[in-house]
C-alpha atoms as a PDB file:
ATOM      1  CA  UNK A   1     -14.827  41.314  41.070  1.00  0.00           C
ATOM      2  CA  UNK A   2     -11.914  41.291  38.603  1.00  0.00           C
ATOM      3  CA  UNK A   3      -9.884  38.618  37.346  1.00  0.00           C
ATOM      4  CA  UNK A   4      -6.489  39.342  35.732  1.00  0.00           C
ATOM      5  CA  UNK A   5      -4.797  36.973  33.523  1.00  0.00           C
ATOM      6  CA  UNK A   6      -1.950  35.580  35.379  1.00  0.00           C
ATOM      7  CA  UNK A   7       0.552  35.895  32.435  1.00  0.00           C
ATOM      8  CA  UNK A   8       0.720  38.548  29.218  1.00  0.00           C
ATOM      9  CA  UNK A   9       0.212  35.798  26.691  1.00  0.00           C
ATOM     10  CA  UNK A  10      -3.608  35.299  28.753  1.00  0.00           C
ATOM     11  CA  UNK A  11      -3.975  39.096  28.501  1.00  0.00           C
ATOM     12  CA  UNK A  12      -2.834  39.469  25.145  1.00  0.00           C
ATOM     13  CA  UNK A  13      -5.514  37.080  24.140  1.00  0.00           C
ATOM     14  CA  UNK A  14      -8.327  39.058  25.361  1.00  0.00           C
ATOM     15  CA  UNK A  15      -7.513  41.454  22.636  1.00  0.00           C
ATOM     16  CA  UNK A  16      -9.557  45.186  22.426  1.00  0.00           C
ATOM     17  CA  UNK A  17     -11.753  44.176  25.194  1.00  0.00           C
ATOM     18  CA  UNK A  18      -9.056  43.176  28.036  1.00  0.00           C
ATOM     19  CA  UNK A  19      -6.689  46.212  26.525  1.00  0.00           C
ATOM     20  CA  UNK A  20     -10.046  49.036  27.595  1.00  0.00           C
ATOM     21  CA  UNK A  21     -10.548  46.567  30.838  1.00  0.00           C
ATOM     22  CA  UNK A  22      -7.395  47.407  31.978  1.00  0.00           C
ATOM     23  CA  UNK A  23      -7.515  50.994  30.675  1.00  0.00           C
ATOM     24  CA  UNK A  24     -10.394  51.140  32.988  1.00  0.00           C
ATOM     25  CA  UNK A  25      -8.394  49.920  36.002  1.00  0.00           C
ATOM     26  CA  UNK A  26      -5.490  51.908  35.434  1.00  0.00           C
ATOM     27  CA  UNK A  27      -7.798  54.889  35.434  1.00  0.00           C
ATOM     28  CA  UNK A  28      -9.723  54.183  38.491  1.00  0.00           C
ATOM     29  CA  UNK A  29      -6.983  53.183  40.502  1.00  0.00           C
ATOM     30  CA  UNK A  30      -4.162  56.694  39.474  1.00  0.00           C
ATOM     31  CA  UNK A  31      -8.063  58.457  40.764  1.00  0.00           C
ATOM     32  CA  UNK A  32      -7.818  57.118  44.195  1.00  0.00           C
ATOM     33  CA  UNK A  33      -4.100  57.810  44.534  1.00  0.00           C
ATOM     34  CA  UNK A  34      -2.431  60.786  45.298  1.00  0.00           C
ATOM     35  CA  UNK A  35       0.523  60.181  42.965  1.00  0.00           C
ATOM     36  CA  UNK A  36       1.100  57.376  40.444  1.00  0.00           C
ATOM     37  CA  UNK A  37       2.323  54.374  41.838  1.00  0.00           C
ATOM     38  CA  UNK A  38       5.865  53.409  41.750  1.00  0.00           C
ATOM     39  CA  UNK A  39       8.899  50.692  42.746  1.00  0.00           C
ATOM     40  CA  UNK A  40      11.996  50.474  43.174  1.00  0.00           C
ATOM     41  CA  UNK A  41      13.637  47.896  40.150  1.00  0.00           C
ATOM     42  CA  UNK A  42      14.873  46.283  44.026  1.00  0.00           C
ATOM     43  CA  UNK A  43      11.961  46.234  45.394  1.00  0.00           C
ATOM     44  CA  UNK A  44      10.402  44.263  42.302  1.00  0.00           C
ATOM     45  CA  UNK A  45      11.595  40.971  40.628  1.00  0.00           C
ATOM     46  CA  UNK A  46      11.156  40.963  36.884  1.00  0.00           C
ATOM     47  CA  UNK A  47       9.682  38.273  35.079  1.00  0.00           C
ATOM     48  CA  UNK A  48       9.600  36.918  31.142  1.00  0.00           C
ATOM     49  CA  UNK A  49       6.986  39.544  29.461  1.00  0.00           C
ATOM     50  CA  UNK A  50       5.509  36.632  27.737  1.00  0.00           C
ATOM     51  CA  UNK A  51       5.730  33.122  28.059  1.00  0.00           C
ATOM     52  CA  UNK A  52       5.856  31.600  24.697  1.00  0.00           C
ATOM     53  CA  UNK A  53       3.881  27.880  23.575  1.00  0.00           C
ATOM     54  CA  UNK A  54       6.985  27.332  21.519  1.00  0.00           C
ATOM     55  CA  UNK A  55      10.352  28.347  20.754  1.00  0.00           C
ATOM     56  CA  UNK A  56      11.522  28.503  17.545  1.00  0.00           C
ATOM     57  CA  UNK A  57      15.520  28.437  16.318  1.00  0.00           C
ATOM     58  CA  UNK A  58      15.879  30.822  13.889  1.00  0.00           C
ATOM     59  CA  UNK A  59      19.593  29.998  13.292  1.00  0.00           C
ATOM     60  CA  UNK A  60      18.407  27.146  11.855  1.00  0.00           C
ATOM     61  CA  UNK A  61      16.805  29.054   8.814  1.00  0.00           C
ATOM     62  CA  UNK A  62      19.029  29.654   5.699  1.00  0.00           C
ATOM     63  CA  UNK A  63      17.463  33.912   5.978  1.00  0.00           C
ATOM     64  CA  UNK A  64      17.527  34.911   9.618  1.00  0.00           C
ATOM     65  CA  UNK A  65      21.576  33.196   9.392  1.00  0.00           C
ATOM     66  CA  UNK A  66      22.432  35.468   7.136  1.00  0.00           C
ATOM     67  CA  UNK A  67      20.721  38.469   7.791  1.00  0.00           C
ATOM     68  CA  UNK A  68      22.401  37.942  12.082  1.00  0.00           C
ATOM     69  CA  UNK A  69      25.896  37.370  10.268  1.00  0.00           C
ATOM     70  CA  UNK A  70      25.443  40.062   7.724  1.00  0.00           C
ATOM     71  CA  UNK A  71      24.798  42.273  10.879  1.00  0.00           C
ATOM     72  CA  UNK A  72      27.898  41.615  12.125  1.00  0.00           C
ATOM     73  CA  UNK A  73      29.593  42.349   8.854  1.00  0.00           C
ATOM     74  CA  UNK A  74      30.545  38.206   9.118  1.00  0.00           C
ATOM     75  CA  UNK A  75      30.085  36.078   5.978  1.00  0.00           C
ATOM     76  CA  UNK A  76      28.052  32.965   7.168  1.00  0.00           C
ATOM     77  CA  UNK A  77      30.756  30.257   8.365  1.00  0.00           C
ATOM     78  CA  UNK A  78      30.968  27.039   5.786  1.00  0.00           C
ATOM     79  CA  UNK A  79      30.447  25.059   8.906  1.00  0.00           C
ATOM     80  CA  UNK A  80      26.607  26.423   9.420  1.00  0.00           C
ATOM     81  CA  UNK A  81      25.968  24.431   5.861  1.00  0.00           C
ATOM     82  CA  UNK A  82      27.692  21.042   6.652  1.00  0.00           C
ATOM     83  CA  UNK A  83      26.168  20.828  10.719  1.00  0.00           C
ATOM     84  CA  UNK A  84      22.904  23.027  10.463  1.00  0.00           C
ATOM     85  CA  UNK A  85      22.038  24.157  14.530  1.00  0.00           C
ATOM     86  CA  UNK A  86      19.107  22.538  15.996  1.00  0.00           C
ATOM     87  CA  UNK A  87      17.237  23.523  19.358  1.00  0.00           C
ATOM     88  CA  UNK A  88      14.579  21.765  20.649  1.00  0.00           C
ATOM     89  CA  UNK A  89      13.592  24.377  23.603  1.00  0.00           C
ATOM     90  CA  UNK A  90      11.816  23.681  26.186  1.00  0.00           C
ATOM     91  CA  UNK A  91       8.813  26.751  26.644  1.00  0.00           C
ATOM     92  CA  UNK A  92       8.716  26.920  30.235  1.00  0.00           C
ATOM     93  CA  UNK A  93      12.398  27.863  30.835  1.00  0.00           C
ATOM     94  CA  UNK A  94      11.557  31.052  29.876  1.00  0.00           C
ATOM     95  CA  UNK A  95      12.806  33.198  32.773  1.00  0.00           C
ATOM     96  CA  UNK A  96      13.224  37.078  33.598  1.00  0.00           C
ATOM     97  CA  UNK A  97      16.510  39.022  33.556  1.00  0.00           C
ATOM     98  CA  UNK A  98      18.168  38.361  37.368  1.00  0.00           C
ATOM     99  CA  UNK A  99      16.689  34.331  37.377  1.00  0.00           C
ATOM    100  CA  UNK A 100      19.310  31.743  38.409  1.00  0.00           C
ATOM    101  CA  UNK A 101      19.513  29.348  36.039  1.00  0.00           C
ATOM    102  CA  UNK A 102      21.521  25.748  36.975  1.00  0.00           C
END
C-alpha cells in the first residue's frame, strides 16, 4: 500500500526518502502506460503548491520595501515610515489561481 501526503508541505517533509518514493511511482506507473499521462488545465482545478504554517509581511521590513520599490524605479513613499503596513494573515486562505474568494 502507499500513502501520499495530502499536501506538498507533508511531502516536502519527507525529504530524500519521499523525493526517490515518488521517483519510484512515477517510474512504475509511465511503465504500465502507453503514453505519459496528461490533462487538460479544464479538466483539472489547481490548487496552492504549498500551504504555508505562517505568512509573513515582508512590506513590513525596512529591506524587502526598498528593494520592491527600487524595482519599480519608485523611491520608498514617506508615508511607509510614519504608518508601517501590518498583516496578520490567516494560513489557511491560501488558495489556487481560479478560487473564488468572498
Amino acid at each position: 500500500m502507499v500513502l501520499f501526503p495530502k499536501n506538498m508541505r507533508e511531502f516536502l517533509v519527507l525529504g530524500p526518502w519521499g523525493l526517490d518514493q515518488a521517483r519510484r511511482v512515477v517510474e512504475f506507473a509511465l511503465g504500465l502506460a502507453a503514453s505519459p499521462v496528461t490533462y487538460s488545465l479544464s479538466a483539472v482545478r489547481l490548487l496552492a503548491p504549498v500551504v504555508p504554517q505562517v505568512l509573513w509581511d515582508c512590506l513590513g521590513f525596512d529591506e524587502p520595501t526598498k528593494n520592491a520599490y527600487a524595482w519599480l524605479n519608485l523611491p520608498v513613499p514617506p508615508a511607509w515610515y510614519e504608518l508601517p503596513v501590518y498583516d496578520n494573515g490567516n494560513s489557511l486562505m491560501v488558495v489556487g489561481p481560479e478560487a473564488d474568494v468572498c
